[in-house]
N, C-alpha and C. Protein backbone atom coordinates (compact mmCIF):
# COMPACT_ATOMS: atom_id res chain seq x y z
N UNK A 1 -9.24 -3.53 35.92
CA UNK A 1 -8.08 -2.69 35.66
C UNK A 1 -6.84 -3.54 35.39
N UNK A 2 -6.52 -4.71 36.23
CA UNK A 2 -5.63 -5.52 35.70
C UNK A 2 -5.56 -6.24 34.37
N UNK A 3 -6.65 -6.21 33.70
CA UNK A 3 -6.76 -7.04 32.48
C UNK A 3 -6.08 -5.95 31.83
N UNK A 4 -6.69 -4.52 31.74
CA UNK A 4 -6.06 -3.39 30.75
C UNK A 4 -4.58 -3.18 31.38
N UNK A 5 -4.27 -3.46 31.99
CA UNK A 5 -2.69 -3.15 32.44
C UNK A 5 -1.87 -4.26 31.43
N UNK A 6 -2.50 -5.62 31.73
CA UNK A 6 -1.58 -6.68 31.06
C UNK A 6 -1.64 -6.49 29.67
N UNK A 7 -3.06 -5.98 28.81
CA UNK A 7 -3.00 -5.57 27.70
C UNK A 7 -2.09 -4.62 27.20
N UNK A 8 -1.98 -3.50 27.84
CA UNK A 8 -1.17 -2.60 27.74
C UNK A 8 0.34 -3.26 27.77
N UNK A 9 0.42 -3.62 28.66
CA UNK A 9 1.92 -4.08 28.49
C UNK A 9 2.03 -5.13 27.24
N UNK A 10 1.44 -5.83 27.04
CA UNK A 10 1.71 -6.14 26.04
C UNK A 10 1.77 -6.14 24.52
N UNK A 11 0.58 -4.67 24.50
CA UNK A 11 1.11 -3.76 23.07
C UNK A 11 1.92 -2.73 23.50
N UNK A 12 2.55 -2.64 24.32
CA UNK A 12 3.75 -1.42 24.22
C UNK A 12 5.07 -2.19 24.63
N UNK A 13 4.82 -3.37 24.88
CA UNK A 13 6.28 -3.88 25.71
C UNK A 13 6.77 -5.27 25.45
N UNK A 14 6.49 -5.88 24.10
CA UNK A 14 6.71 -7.31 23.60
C UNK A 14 8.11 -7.72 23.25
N UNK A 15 8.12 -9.03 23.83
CA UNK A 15 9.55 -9.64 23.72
C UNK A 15 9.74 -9.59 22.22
N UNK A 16 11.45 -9.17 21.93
CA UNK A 16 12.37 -8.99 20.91
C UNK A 16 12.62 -10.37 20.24
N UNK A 17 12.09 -10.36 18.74
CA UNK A 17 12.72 -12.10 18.15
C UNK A 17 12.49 -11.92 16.89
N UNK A 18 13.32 -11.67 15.93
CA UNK A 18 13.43 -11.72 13.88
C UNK A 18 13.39 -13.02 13.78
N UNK A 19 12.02 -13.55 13.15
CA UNK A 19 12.09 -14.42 12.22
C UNK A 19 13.06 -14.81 11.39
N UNK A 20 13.39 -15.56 10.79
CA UNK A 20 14.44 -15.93 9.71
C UNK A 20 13.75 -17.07 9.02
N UNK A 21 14.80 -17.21 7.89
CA UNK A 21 14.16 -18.31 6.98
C UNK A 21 13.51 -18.02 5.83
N UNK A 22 13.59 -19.10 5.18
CA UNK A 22 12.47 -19.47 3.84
C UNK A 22 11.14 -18.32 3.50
N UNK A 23 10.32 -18.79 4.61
CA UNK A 23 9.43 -18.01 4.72
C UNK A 23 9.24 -16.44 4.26
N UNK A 24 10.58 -15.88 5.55
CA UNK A 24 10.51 -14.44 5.20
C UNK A 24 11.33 -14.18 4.06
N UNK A 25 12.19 -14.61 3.31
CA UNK A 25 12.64 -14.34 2.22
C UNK A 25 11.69 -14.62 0.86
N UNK A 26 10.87 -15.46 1.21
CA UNK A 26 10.09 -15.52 -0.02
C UNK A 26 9.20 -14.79 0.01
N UNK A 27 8.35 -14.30 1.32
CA UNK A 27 7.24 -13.16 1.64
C UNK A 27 7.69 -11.97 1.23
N UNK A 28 8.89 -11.46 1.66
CA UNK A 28 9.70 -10.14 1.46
C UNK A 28 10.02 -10.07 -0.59
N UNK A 29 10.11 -11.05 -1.10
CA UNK A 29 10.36 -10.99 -2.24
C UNK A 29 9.25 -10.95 -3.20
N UNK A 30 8.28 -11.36 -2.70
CA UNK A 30 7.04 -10.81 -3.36
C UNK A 30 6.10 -9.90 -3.18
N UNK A 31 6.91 -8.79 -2.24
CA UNK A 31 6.16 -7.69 -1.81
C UNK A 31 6.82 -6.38 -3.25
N UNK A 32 5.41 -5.56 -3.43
CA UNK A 32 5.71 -4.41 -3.97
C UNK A 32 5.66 -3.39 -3.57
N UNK A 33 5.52 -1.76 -4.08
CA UNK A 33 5.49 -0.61 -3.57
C UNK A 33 4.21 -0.29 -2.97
N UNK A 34 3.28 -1.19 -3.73
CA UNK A 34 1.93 -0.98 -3.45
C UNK A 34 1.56 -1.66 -2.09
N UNK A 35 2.48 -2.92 -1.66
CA UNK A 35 2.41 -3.44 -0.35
C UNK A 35 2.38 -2.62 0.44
N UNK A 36 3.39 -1.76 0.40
CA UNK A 36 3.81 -0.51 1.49
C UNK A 36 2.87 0.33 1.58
N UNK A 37 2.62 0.89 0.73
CA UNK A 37 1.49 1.94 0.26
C UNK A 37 0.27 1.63 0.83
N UNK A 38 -0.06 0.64 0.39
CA UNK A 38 -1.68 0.10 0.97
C UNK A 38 -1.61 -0.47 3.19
N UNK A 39 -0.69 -1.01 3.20
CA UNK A 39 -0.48 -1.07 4.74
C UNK A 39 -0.21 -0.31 5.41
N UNK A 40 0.63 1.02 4.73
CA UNK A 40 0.79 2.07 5.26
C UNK A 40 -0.61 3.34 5.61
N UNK A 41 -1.22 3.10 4.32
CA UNK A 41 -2.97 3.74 4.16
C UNK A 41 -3.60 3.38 5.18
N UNK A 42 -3.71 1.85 5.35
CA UNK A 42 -4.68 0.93 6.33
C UNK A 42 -4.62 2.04 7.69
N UNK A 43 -3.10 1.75 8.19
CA UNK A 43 -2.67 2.30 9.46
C UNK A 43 -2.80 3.32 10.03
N UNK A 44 -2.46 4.57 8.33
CA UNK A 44 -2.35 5.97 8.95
C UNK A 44 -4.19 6.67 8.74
N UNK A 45 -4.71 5.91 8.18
CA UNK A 45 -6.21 5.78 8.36
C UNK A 45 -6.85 5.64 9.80
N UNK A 46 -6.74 4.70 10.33
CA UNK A 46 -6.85 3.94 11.60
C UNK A 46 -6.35 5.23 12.72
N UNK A 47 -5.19 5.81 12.22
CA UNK A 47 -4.48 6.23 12.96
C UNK A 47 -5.16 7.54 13.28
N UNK A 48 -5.63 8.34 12.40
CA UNK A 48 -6.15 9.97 11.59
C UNK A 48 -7.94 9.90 12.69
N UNK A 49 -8.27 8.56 11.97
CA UNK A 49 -9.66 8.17 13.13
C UNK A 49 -9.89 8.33 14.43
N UNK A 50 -8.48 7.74 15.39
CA UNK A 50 -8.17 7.79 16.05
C UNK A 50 -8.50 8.49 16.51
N UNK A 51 -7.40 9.49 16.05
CA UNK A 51 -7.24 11.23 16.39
C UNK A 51 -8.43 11.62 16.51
N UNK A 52 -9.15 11.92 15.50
CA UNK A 52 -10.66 12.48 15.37
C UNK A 52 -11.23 12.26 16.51
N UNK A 53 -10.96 11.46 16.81
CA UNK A 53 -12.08 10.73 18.36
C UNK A 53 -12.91 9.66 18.00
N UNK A 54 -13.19 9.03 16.46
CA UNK A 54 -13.97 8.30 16.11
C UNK A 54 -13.05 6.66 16.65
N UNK A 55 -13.45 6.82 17.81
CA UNK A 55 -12.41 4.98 18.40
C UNK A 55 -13.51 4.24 17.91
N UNK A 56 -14.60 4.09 17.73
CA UNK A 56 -15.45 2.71 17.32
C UNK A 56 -15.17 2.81 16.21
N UNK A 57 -15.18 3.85 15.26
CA UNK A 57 -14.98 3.39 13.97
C UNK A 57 -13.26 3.36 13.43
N UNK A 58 -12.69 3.50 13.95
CA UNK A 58 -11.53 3.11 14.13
C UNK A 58 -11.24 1.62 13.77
N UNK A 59 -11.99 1.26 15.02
CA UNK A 59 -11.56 -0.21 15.61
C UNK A 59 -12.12 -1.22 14.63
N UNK A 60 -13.06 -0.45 13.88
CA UNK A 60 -14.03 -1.56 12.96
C UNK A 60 -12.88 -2.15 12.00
N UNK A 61 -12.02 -0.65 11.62
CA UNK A 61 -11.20 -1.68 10.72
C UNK A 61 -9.99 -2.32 11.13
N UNK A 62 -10.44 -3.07 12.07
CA UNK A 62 -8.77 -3.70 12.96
C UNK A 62 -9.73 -5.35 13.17
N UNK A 63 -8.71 -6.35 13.07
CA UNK A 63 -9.20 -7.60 12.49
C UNK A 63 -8.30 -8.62 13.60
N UNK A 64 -8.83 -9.42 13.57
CA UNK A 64 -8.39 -10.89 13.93
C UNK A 64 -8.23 -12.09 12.88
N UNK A 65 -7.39 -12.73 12.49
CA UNK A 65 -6.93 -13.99 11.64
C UNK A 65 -7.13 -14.91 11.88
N UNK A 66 -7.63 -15.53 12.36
CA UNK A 66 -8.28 -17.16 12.35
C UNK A 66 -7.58 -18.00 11.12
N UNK A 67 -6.74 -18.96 11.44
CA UNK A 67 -6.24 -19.91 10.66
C UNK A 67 -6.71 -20.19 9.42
N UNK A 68 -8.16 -21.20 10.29
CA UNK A 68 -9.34 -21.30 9.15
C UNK A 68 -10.23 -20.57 8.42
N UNK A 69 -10.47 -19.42 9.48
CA UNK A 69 -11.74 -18.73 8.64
C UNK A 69 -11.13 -17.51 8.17
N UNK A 70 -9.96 -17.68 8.45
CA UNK A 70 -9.48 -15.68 7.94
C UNK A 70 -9.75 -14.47 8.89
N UNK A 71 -10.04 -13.29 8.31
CA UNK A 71 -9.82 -12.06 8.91
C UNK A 71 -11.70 -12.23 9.99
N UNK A 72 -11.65 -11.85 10.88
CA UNK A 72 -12.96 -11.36 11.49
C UNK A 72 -12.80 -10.30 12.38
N UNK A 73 -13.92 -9.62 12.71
CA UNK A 73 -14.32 -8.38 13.47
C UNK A 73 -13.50 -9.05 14.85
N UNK A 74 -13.11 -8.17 15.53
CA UNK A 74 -12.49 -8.13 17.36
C UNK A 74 -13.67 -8.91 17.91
N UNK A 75 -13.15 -10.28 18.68
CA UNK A 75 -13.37 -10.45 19.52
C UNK A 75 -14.08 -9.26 20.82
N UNK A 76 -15.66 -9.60 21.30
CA UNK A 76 -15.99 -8.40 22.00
C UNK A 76 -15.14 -7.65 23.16
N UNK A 77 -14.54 -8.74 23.96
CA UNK A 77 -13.29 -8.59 25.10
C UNK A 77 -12.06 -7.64 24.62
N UNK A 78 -11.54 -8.09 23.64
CA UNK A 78 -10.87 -7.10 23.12
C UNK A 78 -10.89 -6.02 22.26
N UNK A 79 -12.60 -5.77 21.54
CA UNK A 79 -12.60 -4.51 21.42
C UNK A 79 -12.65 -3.46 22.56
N UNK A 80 -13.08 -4.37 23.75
CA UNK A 80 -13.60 -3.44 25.19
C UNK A 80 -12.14 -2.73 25.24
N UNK A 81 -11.37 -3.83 25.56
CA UNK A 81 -10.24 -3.49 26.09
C UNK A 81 -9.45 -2.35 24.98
N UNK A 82 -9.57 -2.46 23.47
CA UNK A 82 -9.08 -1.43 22.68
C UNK A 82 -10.06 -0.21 23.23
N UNK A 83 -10.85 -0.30 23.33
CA UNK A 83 -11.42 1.10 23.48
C UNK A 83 -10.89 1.65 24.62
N UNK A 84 -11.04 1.00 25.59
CA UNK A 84 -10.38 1.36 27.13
C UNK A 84 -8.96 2.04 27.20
N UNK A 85 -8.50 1.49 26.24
CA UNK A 85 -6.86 1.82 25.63
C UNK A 85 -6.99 3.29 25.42
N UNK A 86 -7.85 3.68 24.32
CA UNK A 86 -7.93 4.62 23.68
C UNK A 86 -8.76 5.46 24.43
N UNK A 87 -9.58 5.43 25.66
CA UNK A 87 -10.23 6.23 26.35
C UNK A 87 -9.12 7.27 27.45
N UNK A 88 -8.13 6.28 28.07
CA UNK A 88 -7.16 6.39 29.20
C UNK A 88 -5.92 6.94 28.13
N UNK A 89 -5.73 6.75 27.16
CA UNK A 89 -4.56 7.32 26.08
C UNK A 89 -5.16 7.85 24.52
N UNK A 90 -6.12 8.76 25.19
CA UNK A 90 -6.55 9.26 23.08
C UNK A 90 -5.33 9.47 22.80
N UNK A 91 -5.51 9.65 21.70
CA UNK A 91 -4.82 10.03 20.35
C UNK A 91 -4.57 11.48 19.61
N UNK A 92 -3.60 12.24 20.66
CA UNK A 92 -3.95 13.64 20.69
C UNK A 92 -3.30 14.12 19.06
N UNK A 93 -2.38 13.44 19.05
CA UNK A 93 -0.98 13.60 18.07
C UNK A 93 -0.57 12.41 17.94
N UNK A 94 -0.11 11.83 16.56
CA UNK A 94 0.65 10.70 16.49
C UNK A 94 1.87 10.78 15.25
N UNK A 95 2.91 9.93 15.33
CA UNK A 95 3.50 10.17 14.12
C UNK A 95 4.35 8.27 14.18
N UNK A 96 4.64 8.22 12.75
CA UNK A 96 4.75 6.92 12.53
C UNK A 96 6.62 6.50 12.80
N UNK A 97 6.96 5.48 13.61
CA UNK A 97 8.00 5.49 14.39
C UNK A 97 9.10 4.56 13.06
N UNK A 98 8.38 3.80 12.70
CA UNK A 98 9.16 2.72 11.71
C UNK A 98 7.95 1.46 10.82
N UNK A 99 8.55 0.83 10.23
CA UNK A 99 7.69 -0.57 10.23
C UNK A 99 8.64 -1.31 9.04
N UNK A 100 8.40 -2.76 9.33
CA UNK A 100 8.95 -3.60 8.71
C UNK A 100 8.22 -4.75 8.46
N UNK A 101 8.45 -5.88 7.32
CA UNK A 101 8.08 -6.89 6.49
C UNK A 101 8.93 -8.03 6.82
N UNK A 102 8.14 -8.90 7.59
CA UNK A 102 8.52 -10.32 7.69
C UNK A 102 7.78 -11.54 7.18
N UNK A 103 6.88 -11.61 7.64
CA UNK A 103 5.98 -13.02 6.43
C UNK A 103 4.38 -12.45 6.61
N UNK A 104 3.65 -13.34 5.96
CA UNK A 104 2.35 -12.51 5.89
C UNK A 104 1.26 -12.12 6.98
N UNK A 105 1.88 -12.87 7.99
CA UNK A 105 1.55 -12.92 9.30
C UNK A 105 2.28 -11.96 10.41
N UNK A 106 3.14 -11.88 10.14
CA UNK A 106 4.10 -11.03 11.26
C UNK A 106 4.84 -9.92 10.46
N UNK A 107 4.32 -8.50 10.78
CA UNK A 107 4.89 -7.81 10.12
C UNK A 107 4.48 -6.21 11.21
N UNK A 108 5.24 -5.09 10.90
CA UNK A 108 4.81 -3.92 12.17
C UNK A 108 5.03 -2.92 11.68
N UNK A 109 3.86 -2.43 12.29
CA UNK A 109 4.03 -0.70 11.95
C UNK A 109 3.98 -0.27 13.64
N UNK A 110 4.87 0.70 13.96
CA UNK A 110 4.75 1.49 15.28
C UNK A 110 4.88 2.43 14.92
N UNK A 111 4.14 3.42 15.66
CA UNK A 111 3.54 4.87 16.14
C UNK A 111 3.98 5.35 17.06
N UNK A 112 4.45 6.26 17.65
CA UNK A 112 4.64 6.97 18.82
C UNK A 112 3.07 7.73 19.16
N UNK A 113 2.09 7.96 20.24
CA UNK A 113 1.10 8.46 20.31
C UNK A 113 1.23 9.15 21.29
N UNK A 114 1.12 10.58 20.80
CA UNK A 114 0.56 11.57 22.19
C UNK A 114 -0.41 11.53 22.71
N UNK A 115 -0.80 11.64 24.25
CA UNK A 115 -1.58 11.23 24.41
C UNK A 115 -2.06 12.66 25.25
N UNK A 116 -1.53 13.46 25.57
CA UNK A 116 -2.16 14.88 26.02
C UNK A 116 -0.45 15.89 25.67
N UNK A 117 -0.98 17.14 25.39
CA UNK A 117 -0.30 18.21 25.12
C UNK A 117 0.46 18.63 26.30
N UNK A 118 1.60 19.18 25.92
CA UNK A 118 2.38 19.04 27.69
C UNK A 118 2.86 21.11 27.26
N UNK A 119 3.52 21.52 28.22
CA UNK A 119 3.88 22.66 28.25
C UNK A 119 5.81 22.56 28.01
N UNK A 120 6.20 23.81 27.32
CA UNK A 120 7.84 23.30 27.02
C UNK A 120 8.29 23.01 28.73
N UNK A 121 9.19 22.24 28.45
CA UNK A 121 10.28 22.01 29.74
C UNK A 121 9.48 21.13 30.54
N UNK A 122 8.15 20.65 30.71
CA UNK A 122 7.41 19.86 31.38
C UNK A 122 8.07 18.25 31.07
N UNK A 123 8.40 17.94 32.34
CA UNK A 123 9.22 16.50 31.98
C UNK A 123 8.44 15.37 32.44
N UNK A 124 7.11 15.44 32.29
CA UNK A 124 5.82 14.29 32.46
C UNK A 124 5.72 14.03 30.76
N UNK A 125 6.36 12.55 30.66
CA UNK A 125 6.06 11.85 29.46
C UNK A 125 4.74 12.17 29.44
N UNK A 126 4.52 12.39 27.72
CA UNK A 126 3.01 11.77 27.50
C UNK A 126 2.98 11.21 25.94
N UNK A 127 3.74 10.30 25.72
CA UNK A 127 3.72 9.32 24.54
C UNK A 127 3.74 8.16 24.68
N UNK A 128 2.90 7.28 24.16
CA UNK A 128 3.56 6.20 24.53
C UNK A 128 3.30 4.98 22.80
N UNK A 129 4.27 4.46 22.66
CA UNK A 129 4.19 3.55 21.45
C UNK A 129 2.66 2.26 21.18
N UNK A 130 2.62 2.31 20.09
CA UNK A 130 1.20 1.31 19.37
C UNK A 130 2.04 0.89 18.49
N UNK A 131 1.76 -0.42 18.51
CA UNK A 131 2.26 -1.50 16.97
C UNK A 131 0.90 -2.14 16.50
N UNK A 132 0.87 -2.11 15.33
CA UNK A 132 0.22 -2.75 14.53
C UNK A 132 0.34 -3.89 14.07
N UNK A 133 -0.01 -5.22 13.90
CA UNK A 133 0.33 -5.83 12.76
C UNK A 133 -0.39 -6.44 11.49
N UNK A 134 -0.03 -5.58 10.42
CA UNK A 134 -0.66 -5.53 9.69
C UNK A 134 -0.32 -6.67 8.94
N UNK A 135 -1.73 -7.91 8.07
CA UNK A 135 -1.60 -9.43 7.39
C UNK A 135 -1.60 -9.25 6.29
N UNK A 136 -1.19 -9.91 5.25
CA UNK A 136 -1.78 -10.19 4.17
C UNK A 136 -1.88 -11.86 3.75
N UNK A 137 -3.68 -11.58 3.74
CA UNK A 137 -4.27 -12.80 3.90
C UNK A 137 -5.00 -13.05 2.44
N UNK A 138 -4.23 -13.83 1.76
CA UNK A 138 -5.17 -14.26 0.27
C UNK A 138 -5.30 -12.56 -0.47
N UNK A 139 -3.92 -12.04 -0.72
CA UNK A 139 -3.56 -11.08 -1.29
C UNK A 139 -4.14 -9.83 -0.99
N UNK A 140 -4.70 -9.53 0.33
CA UNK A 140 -5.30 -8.26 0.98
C UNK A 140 -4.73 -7.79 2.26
N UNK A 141 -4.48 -6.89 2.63
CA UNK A 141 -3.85 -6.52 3.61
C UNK A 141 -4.73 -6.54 4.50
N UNK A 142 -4.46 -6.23 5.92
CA UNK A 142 -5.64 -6.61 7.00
C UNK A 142 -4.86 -5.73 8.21
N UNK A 143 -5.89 -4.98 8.84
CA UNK A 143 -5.13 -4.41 10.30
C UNK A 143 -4.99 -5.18 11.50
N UNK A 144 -4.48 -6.26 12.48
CA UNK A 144 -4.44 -6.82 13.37
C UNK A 144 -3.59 -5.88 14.34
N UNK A 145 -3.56 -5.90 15.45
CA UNK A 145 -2.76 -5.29 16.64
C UNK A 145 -1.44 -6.54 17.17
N UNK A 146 -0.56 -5.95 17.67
CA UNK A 146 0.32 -6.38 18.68
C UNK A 146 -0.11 -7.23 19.57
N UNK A 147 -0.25 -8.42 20.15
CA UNK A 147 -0.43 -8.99 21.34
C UNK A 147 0.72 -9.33 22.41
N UNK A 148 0.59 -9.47 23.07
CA UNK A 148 1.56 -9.68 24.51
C UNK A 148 2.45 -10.93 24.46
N UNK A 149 1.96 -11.63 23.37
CA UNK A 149 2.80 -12.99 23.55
C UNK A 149 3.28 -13.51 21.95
N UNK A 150 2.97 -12.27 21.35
CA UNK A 150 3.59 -12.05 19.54
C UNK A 150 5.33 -11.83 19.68
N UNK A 151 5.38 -12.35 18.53
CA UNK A 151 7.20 -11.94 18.24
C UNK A 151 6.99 -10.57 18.23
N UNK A 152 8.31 -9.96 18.28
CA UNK A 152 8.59 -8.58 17.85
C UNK A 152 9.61 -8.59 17.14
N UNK A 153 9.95 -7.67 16.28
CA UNK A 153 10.99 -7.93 15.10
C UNK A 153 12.10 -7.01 16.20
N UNK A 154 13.45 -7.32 16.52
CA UNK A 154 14.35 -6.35 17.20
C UNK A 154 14.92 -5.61 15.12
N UNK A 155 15.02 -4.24 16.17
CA UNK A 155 15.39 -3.44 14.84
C UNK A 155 17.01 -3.64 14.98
């Protein structure tokens, strides 16, 4: 239970830090409409799955970046732990909170996710935020998640 706690906190609760530089000005300048479009698809795909209840197939399309080898399937530990995520917080309702473009590596989409239906005036939160971060690796976009010890872009 402690491993999914620290996970948790660290896709809903990551330290604040904007890149700057070279980098993101030249990444940001060679992005098109179709950038948006297609990372935005990836996500609200992922996202729609979710919902459905389909979490394994969900998760299939959510990736890890390896320097050298590029995009690969989740690590088994952390698909456990995504699923665990998504068992203790389905995906009753979701809607997309913001997202922004920093280099091809660091970039976010957040969600607000309901996670059970509440009654009016009932003042028991039940949302809680998912970031994405979605790559583009050798001109393809890629779904990666938030980790606990990733930048976060402050808005």
């Amino acid at each position: 239970m402690v491993p999914l706690v620290g996970m948790l906190l660290g896709l809903f609760a990551c330290k604040g830090h904007k890149p700057e530089g070279a980098e993101t000005e030249q990444f940001k300048s060679g992005l098109t409409a179709e950038d948006t479009t297609r990372m935005l698809e990836l996500c609200d795909v992922c996202m729609q799955t979710l919902k459905a209840g389909g979490v394994d197939d969900a998760l299939k399309s959510v990736y890890v970046v390896d320097s050298v080898d590029g995009p690969m399937p989740l690590p088994s530990g952390q698909l456990e732990a995504l699923r665990n995520t998504f068992r203790i917080f389905p995906v009753v309702d979701f809607k997309l909170a913001g997202f922004s473009f920093n280099t091809s590596g660091l970039n976010e989409v957040k969600y607000e996710i309901q996670f059970f239906e509440k009654e009016e005036g009932d003042p028991t939160p039940n949302t809680i935020a998912f970031m994405f971060n979605p790559v583009k690796y050798k001109g393809k976009w890629y779904l990666t998640v938030k980790q606990a010890d990733q930048e976060v872009l402050e808005k």
